[in-house]
C-alpha atoms as a PDB file:
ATOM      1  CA  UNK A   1     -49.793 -54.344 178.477  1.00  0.00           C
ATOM      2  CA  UNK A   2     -53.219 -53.668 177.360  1.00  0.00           C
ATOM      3  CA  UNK A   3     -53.354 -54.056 173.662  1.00  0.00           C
ATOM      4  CA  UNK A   4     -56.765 -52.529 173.423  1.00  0.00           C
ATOM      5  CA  UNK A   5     -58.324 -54.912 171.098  1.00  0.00           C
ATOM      6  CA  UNK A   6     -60.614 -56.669 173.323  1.00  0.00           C
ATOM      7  CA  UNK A   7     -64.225 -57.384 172.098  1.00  0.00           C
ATOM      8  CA  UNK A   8     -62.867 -57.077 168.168  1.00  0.00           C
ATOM      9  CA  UNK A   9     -63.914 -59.354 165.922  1.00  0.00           C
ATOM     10  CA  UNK A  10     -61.692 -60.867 163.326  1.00  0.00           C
ATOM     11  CA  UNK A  11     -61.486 -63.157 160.330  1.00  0.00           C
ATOM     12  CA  UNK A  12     -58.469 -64.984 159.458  1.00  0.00           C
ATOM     13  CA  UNK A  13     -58.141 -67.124 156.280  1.00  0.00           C
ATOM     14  CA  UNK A  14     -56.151 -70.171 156.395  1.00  0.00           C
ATOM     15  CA  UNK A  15     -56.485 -70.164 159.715  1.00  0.00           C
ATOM     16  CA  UNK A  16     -56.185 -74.012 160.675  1.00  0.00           C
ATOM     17  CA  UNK A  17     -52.529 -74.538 160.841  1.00  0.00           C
ATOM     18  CA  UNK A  18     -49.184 -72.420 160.783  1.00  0.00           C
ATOM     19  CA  UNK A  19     -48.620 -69.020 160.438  1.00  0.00           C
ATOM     20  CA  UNK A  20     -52.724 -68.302 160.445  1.00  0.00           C
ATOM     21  CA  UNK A  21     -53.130 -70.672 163.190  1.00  0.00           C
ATOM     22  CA  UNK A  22     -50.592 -68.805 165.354  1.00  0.00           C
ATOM     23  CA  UNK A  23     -51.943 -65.359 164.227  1.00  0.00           C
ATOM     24  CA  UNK A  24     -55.735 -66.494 165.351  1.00  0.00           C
ATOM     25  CA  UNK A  25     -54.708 -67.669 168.689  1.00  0.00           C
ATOM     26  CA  UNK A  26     -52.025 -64.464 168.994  1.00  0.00           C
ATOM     27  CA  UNK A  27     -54.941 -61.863 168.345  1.00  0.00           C
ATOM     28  CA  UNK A  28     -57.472 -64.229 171.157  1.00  0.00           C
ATOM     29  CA  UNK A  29     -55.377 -64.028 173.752  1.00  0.00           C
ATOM     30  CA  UNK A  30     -55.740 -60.126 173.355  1.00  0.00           C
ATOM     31  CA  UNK A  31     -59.831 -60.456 173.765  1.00  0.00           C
ATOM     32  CA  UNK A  32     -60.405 -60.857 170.316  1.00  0.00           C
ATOM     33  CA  UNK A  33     -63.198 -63.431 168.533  1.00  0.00           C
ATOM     34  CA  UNK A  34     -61.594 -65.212 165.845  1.00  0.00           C
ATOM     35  CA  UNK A  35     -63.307 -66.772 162.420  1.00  0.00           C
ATOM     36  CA  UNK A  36     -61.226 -69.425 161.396  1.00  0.00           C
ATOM     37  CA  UNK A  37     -61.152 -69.791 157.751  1.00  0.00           C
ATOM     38  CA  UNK A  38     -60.346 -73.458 156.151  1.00  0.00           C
ATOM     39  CA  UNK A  39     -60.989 -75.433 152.973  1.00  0.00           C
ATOM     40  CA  UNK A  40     -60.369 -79.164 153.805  1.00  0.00           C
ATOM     41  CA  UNK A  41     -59.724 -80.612 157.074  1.00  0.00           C
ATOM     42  CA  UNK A  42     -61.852 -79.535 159.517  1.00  0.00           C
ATOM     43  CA  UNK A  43     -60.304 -81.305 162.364  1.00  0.00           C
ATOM     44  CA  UNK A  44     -57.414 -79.022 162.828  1.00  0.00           C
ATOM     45  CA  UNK A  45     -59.543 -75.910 162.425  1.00  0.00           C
ATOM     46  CA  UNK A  46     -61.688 -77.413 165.497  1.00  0.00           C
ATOM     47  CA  UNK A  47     -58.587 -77.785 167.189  1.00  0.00           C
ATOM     48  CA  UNK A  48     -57.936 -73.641 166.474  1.00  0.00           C
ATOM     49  CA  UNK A  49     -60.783 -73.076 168.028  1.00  0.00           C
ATOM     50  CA  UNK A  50     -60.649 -75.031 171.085  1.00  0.00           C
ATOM     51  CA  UNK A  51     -57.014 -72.759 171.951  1.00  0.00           C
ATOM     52  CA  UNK A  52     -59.028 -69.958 170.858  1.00  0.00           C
ATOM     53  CA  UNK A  53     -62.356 -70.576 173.248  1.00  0.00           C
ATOM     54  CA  UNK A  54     -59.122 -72.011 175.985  1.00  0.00           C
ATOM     55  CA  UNK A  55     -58.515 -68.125 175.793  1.00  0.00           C
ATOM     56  CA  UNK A  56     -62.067 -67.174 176.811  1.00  0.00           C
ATOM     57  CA  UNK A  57     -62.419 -65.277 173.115  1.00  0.00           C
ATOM     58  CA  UNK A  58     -65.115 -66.545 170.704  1.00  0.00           C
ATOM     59  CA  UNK A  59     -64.433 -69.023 167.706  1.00  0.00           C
ATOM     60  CA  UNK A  60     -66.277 -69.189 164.258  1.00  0.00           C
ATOM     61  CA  UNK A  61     -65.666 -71.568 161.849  1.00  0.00           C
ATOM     62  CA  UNK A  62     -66.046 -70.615 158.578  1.00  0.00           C
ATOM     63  CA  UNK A  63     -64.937 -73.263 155.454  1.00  0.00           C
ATOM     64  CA  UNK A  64     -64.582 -71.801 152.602  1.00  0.00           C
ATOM     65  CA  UNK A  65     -62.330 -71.262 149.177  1.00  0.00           C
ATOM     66  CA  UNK A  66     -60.900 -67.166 149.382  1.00  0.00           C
ATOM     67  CA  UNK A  67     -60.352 -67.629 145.573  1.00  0.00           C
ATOM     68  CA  UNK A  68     -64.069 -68.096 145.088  1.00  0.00           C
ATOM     69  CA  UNK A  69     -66.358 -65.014 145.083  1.00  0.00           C
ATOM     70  CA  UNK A  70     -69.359 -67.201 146.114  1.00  0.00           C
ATOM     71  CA  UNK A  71     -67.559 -69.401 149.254  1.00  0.00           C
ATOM     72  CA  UNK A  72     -66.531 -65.834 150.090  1.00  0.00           C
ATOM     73  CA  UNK A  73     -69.922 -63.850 150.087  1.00  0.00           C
ATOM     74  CA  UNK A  74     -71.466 -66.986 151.849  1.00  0.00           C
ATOM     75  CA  UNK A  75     -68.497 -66.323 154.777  1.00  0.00           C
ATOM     76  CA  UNK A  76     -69.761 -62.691 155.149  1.00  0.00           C
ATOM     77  CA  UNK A  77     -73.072 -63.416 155.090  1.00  0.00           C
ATOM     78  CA  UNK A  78     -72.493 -65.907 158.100  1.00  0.00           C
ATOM     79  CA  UNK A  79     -70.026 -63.496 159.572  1.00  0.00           C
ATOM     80  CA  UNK A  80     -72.988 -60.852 159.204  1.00  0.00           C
ATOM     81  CA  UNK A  81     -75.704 -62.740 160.409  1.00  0.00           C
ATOM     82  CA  UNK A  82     -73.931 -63.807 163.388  1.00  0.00           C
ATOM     83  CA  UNK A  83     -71.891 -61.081 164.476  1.00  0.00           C
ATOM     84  CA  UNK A  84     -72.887 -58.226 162.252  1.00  0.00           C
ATOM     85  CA  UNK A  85     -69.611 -56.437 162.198  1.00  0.00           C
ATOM     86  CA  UNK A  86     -65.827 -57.443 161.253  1.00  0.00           C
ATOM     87  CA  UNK A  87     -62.759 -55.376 162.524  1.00  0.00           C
ATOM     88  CA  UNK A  88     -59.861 -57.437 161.629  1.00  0.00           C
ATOM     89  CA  UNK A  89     -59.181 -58.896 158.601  1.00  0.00           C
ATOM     90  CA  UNK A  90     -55.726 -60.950 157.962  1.00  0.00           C
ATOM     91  CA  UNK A  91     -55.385 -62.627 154.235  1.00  0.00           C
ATOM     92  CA  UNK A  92     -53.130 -65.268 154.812  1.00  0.00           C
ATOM     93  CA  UNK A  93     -54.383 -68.458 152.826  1.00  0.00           C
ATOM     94  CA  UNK A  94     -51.816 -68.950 150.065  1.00  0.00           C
ATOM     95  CA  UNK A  95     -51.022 -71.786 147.673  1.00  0.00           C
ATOM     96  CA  UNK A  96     -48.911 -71.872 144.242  1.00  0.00           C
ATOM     97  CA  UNK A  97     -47.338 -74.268 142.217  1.00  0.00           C
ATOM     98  CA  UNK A  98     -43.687 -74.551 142.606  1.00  0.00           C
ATOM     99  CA  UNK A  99     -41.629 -75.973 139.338  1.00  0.00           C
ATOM    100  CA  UNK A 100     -39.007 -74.691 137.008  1.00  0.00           C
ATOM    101  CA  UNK A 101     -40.446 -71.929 134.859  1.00  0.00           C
ATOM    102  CA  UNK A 102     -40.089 -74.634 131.666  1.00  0.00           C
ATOM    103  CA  UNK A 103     -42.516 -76.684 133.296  1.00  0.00           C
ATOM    104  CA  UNK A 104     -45.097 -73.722 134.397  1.00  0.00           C
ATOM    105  CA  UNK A 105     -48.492 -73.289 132.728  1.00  0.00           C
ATOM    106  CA  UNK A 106     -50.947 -70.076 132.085  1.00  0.00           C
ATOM    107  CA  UNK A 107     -53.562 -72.216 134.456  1.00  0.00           C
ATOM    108  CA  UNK A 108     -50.491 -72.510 137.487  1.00  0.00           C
ATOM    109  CA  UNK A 109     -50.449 -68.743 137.073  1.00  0.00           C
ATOM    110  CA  UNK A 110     -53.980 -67.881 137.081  1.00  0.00           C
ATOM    111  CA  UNK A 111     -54.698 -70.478 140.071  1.00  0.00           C
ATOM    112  CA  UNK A 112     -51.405 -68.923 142.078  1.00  0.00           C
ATOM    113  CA  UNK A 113     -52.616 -65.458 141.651  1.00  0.00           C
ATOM    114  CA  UNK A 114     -56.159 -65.865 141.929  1.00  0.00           C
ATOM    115  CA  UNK A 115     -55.644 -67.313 145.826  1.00  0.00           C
ATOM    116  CA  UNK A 116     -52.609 -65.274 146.384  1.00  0.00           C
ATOM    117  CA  UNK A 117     -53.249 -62.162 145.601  1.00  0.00           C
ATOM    118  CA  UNK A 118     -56.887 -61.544 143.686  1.00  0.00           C
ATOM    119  CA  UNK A 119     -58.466 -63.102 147.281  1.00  0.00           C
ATOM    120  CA  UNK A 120     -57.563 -60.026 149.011  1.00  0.00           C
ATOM    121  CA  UNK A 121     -60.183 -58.184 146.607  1.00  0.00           C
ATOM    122  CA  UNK A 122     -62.932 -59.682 147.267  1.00  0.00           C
ATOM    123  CA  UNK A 123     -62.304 -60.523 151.230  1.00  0.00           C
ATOM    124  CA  UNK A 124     -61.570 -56.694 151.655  1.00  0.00           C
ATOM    125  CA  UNK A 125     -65.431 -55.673 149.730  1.00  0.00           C
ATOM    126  CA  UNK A 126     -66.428 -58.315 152.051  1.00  0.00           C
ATOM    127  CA  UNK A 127     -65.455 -56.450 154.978  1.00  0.00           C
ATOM    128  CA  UNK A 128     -66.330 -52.940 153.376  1.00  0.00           C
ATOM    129  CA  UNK A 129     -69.776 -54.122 152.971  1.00  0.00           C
ATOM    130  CA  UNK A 130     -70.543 -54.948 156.668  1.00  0.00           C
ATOM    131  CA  UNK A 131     -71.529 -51.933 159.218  1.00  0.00           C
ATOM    132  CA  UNK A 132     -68.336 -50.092 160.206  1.00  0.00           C
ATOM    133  CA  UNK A 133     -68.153 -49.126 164.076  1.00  0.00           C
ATOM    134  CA  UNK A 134     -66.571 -46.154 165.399  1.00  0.00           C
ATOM    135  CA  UNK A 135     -62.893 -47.520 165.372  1.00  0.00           C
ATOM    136  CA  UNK A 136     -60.603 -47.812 162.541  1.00  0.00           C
ATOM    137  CA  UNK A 137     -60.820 -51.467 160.747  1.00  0.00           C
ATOM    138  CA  UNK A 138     -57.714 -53.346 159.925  1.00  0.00           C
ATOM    139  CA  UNK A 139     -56.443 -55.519 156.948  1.00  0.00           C
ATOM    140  CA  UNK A 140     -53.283 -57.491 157.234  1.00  0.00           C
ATOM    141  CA  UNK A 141     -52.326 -59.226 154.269  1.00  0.00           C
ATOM    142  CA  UNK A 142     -49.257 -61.839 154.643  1.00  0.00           C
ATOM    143  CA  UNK A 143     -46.442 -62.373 152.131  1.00  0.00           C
ATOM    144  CA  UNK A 144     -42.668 -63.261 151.771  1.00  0.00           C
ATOM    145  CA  UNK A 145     -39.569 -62.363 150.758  1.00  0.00           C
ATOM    146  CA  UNK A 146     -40.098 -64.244 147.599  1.00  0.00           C
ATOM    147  CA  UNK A 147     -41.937 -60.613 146.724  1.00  0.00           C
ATOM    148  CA  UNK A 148     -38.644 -58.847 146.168  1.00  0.00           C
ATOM    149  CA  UNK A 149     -36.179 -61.717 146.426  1.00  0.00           C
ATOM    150  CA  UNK A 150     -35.196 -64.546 143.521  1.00  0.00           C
ATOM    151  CA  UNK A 151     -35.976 -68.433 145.069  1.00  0.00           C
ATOM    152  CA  UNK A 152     -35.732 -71.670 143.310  1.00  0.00           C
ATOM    153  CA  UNK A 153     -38.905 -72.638 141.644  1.00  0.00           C
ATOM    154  CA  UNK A 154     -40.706 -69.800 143.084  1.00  0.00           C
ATOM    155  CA  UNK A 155     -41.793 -67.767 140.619  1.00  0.00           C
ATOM    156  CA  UNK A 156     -45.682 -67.941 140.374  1.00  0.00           C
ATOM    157  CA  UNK A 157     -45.334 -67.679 143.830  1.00  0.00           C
ATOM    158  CA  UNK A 158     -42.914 -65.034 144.277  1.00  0.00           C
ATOM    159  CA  UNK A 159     -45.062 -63.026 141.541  1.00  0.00           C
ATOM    160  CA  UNK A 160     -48.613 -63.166 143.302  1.00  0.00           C
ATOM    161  CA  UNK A 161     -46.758 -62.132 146.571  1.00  0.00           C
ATOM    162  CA  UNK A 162     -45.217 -59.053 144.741  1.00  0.00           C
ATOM    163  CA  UNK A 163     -48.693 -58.190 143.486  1.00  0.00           C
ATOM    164  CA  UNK A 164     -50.323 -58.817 146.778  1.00  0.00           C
ATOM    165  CA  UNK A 165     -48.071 -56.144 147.980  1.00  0.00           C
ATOM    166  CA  UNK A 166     -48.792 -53.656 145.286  1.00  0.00           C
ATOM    167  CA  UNK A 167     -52.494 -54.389 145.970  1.00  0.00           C
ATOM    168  CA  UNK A 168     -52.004 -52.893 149.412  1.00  0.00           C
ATOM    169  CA  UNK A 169     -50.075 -49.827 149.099  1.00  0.00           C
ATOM    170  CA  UNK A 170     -53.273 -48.975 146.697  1.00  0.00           C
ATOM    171  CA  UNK A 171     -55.820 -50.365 148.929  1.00  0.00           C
ATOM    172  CA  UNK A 172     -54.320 -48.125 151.940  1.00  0.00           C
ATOM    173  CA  UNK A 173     -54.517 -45.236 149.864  1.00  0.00           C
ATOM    174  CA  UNK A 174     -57.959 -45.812 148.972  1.00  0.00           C
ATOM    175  CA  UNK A 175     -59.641 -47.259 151.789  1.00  0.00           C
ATOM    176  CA  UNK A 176     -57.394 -44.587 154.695  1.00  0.00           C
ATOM    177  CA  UNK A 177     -60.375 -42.070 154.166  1.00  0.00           C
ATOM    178  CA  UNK A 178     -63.076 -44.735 154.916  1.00  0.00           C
ATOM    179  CA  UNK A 179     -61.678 -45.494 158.282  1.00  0.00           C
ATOM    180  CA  UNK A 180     -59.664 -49.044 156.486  1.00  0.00           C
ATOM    181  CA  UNK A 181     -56.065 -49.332 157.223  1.00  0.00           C
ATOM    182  CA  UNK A 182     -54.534 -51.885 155.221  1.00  0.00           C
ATOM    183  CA  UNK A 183     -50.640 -53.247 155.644  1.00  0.00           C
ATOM    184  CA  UNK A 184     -48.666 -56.541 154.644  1.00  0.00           C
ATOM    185  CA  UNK A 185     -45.849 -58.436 156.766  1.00  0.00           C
ATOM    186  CA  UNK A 186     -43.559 -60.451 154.788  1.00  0.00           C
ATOM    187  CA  UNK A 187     -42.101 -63.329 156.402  1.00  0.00           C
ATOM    188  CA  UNK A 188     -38.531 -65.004 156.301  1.00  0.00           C
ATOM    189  CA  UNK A 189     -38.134 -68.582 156.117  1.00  0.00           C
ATOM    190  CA  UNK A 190     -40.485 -70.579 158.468  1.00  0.00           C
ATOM    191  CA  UNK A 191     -40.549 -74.245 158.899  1.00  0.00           C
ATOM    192  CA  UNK A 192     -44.262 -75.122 158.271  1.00  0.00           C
ATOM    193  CA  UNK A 193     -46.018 -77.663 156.596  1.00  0.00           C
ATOM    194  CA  UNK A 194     -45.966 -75.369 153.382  1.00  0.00           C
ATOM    195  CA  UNK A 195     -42.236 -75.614 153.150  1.00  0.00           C
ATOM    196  CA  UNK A 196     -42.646 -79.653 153.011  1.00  0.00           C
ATOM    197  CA  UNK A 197     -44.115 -78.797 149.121  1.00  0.00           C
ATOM    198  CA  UNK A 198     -40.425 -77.592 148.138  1.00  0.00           C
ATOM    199  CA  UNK A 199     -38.320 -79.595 146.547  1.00  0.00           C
ATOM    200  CA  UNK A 200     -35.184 -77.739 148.327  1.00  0.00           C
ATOM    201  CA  UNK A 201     -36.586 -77.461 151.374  1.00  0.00           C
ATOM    202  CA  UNK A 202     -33.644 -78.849 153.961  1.00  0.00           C
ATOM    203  CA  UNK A 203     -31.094 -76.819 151.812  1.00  0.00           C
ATOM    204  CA  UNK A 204     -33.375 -73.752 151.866  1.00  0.00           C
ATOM    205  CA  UNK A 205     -33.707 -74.200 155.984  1.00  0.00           C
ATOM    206  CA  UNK A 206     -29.951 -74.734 156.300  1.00  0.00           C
ATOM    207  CA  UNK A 207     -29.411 -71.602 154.029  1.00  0.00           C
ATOM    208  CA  UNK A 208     -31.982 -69.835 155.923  1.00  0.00           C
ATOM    209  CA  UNK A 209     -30.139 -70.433 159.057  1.00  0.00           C
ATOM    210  CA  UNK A 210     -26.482 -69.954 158.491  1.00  0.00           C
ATOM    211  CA  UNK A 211     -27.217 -66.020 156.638  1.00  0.00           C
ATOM    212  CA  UNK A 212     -29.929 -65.084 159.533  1.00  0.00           C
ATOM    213  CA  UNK A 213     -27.877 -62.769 162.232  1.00  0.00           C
ATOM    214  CA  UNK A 214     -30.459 -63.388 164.368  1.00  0.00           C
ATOM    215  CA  UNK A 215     -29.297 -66.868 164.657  1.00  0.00           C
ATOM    216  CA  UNK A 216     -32.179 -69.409 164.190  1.00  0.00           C
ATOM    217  CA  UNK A 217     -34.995 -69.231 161.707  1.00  0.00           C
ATOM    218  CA  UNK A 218     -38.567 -67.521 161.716  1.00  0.00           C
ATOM    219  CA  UNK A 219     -41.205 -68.847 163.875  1.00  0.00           C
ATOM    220  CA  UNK A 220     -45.155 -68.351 163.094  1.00  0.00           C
ATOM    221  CA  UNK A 221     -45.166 -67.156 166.559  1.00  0.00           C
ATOM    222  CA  UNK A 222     -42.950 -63.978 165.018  1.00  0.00           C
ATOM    223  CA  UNK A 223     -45.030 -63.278 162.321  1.00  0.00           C
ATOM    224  CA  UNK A 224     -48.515 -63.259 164.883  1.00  0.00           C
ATOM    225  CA  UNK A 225     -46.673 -60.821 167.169  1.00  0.00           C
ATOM    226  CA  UNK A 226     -45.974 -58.360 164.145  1.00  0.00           C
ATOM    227  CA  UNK A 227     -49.959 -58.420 162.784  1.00  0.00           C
ATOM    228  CA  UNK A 228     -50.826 -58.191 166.117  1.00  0.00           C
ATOM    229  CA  UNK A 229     -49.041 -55.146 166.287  1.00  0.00           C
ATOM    230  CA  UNK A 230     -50.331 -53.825 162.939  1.00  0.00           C
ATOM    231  CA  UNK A 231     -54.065 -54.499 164.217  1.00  0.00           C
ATOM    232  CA  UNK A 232     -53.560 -51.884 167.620  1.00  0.00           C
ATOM    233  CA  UNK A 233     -53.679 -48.229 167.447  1.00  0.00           C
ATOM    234  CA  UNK A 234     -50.214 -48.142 168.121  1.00  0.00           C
ATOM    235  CA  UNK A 235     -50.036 -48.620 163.807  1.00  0.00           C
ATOM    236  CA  UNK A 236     -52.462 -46.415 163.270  1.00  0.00           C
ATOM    237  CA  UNK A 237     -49.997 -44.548 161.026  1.00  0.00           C
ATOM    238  CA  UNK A 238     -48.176 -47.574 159.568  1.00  0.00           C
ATOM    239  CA  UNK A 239     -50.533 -47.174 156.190  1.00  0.00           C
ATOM    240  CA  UNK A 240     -49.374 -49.422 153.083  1.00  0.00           C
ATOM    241  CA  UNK A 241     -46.142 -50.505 154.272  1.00  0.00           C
ATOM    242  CA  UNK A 242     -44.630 -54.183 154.363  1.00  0.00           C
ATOM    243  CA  UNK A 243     -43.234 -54.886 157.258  1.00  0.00           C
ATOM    244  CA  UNK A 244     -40.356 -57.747 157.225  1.00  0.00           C
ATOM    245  CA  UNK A 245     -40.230 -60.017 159.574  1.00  0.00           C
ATOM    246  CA  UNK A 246     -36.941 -62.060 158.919  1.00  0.00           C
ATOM    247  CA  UNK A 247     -34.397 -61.799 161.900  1.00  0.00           C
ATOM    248  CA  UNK A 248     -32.024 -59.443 159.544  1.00  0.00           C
ATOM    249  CA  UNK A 249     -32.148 -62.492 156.766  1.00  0.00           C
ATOM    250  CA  UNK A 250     -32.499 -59.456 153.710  1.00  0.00           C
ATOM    251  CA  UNK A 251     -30.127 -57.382 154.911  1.00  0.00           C
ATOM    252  CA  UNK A 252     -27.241 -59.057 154.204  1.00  0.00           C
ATOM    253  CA  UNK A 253     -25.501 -59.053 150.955  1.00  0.00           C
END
């Protein structure tokens, strides 16, 4: 099936490893150039790009700290110079501090919201202020169930994601008349190297696998396929919503 994004042009922060890494190579096997966004190690985001390039789409590297208006005005500007357009956006960089609330600080909330959540501000005037083409543009912002749902030692985390949401229902009702369609997908557990950070993490996985009626857990691979979908005109009335992508994990009591 012909998605109908070939030729697009998309930026994807964190892009170097998990969930971003399978969302960058998911939307260039569809025709689309992918910017890969990282902050440290550039050796896996070289890697992202060689799968991405293996799939005869275009890669752009692009380091860079979403939490930082300047690292992100010095992305578009390279993003302008050298393509001079951007039709996919997907905010998925994320980081937090995860500790009992006793042990939490004003500074581990600022620095959890200011990556998780505030990024998507300036990334999305970023994209407003290149040249818009004749199609619809696209912003995909990733979060989890720790939005809606209580987790151990989650809750800077599970605060910026419930904001991040609440930043796109407004966004989409903004942005719809300027051609911007902006949507979330929160994710159930997946076993990536951000889950090594929790303290719980084999009991969370074990949990995670015994209450999903699916039957096994979340793969990154899941997640790409559902912002994939977001990005075609298939979505194109799917306008502030957060889709879940959990294998039925929230449904059940």
């Amino acid at each position: 099936m012909q998605l109908g994004l070939a030729g697009k042009k998309a930026l994807i922060t964190g892009a170097s490893r998990g969930i971003g890494r399978a969302i960058a190579v998911a939307l260039a096997r569809e025709g689309v150039d992918v910017a890969i966004n990282f902050l440290r190690h550039k050796a896996p985001a070289e890697q992202v790009a060689a799968e991405i390039e293996a799939c005869c789409s275009k890669a752009l590297l692009l380091r860079g700290n979403v939490a930082d208006e300047e690292h992100v005005r010095r992305m578009f500007a390279e993003i302008r110079e050298i393509w001079g357009r951007l039709d996919i956006l997907v905010s998925n960089a994320a980081s937090g501090v995860l500790k009992p609330a006793e042990e939490l600080s004003l500074h581990h909330l600022n620095w959890t919201m200011n990556i998780n959540a505030g990024a998507l501000l300036p990334l999305v005037q970023g994209m407003l202020r290149l040249p818009a083409g004749d199609a619809e543009r696209v912003v995909v912002a990733v979060s989890s169930l720790g939005a809606v749902r209580a987790i151990p030692n989650y809750t800077l985390v599970g605060a910026s994601k419930a904001a991040l949401e609440s930043m796109v229902r407004h966004l989409a009702a903004e942005l719809a008349p300027k051609g911007v369609r902006v949507n979330a997908v929160s994710a159930g557990t997946v076993d990536t190297d951000a889950l090594k950070h929790f303290p719980n993490r084999e009991q969370l996985l074990e949990e995670s696998r015994r209450r999903t009626p699916a039957g096994r857990l979340i793969t990154p691979q899941d997640v790409a396929n559902a912002v994939v979908f977001l990005c075609t005109d298939n979505a194109s009335m799917i306008r502030g919503q957060t889709i879940v992508v959990d294998g039925g994990y929230s449904i059940v009591a």
